[in-house]
Protein backbone atom coordinates (compact mmCIF):
# COMPACT_ATOMS: atom_id res chain seq x y z
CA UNK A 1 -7.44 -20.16 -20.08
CA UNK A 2 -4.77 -20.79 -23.02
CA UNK A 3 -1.86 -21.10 -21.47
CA UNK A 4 0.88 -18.78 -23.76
CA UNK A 5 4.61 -19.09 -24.61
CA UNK A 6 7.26 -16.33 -22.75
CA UNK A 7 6.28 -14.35 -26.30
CA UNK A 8 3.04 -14.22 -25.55
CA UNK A 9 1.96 -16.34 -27.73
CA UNK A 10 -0.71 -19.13 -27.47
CA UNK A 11 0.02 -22.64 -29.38
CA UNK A 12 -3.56 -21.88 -31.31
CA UNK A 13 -2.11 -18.41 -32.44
CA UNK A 14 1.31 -20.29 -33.54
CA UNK A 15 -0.53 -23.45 -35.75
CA UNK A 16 -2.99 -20.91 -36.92
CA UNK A 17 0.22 -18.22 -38.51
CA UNK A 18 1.60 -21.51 -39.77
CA UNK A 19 -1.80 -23.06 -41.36
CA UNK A 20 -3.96 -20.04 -42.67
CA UNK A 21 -1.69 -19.43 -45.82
CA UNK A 22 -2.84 -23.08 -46.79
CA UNK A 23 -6.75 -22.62 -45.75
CA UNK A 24 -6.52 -18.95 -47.79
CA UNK A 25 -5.16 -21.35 -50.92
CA UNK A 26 -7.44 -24.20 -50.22
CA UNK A 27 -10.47 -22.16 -50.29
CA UNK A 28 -9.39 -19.65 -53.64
CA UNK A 29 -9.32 -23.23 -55.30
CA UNK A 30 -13.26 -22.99 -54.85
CA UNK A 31 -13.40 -19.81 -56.98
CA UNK A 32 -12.00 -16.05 -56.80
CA UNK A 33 -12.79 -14.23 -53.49
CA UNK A 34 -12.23 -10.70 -51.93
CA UNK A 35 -11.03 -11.17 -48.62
CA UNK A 36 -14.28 -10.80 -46.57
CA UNK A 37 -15.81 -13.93 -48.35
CA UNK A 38 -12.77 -15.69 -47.23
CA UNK A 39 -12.71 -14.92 -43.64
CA UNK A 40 -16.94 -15.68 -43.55
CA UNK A 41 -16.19 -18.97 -45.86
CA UNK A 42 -13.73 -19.83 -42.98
CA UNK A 43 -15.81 -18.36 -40.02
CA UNK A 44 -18.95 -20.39 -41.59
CA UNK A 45 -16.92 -23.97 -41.86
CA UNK A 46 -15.10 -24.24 -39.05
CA UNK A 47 -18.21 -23.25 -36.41
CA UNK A 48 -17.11 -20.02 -35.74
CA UNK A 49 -13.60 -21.93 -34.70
CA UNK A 50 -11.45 -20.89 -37.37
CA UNK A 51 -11.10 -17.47 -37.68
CA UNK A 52 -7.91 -14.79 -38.88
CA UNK A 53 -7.86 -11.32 -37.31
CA UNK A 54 -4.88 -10.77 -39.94
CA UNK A 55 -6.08 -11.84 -43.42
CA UNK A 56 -5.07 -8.91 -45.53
CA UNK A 57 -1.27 -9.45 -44.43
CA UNK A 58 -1.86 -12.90 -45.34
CA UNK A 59 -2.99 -12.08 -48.92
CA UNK A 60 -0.42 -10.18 -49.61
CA UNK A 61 2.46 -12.52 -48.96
CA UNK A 62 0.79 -15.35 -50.86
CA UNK A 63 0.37 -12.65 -53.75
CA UNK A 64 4.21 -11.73 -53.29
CA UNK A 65 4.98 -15.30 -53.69
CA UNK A 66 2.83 -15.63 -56.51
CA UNK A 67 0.41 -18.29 -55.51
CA UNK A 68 -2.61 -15.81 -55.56
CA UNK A 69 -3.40 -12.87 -57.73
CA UNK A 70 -6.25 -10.76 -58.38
CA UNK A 71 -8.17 -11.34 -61.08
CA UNK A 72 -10.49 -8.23 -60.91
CA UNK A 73 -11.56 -5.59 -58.67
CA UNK A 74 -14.86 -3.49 -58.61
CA UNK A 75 -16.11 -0.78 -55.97
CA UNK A 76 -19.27 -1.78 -53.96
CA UNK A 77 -21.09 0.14 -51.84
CA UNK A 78 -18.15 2.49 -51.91
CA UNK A 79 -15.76 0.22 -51.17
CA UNK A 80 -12.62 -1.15 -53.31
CA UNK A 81 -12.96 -4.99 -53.39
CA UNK A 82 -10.00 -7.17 -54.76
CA UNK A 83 -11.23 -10.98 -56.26
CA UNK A 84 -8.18 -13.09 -55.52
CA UNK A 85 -7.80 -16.45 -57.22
CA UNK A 86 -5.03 -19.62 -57.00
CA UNK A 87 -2.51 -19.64 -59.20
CA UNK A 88 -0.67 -22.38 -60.93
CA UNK A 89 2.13 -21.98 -58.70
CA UNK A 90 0.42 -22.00 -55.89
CA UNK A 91 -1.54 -25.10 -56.59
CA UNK A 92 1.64 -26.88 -56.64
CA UNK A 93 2.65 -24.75 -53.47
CA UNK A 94 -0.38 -26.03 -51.82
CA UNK A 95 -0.48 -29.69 -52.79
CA UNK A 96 3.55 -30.05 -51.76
CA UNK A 97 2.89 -28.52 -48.67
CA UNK A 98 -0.42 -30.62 -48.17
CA UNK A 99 1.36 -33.41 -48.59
CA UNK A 100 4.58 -31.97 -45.73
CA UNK A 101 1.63 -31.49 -43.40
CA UNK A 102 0.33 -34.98 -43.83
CA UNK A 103 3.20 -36.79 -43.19
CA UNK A 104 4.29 -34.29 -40.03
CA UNK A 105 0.75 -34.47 -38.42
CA UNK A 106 0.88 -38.44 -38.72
CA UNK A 107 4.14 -38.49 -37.15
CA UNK A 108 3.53 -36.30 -34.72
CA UNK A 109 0.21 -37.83 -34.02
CA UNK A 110 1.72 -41.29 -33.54
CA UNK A 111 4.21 -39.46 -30.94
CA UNK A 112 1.81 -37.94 -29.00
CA UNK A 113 -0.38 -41.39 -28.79
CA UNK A 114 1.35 -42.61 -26.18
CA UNK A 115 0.47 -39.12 -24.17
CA UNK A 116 -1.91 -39.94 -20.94
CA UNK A 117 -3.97 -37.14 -19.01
């Protein structure tokens, strides 16, 4: 059972609100993608592990931000499909924060190595 915060919250659900703008970015580096591809391309890598219930909200604050925009949009099967891709700022975006999230998961890493069960 995951064990949650007094929000509610689980420590998963927290690390994955704080990570998935970076996986969205890492993956659009690959090539433009609508959002489904992205949540399968993340479903299909991490073993079923990784998934976001939210993506769309996601999208849309890294397009805000301007580290994704769409590039072209077509109608399939009825449906409206957006092609997002990386921009430059948000290859710099991603590579800074990269970097942040290097040097805070070492540290914190080295912390928790003294941790016994």
């Amino acid at each position: 059972m995951k064990k949650m915060d007094s929000t509610g919250h689980s420590f998963l659900a927290y690390f994955k609100r704080a990570t998935s703008p970076l996986l969205v970015l890492r993956l659009l580096l690959e090539g433009p993608m609508y959002g489904y591809e992205i949540s399968q391309m993340m479903k299909q890598r991490s073993g079923g592990a990784f998934t976001i219930s939210v993506l769309y909200p996601v999208l849309y604050r890294l397009e805000e931000q301007g580290y994704v925009e769409i590039v072209r949009s077509e109608v399939v099967d009825g449906r409206a499909r957006s092609y997002y891709a990386v921009t430059d700022a948000g290859r710099a975006y991603l590579e800074e924060t990269m970097q942040d999230y290097r040097m805070i998961s070492g540290i914190f890493d080295g912390l928790m190595g003294g941790e016994h069960d």
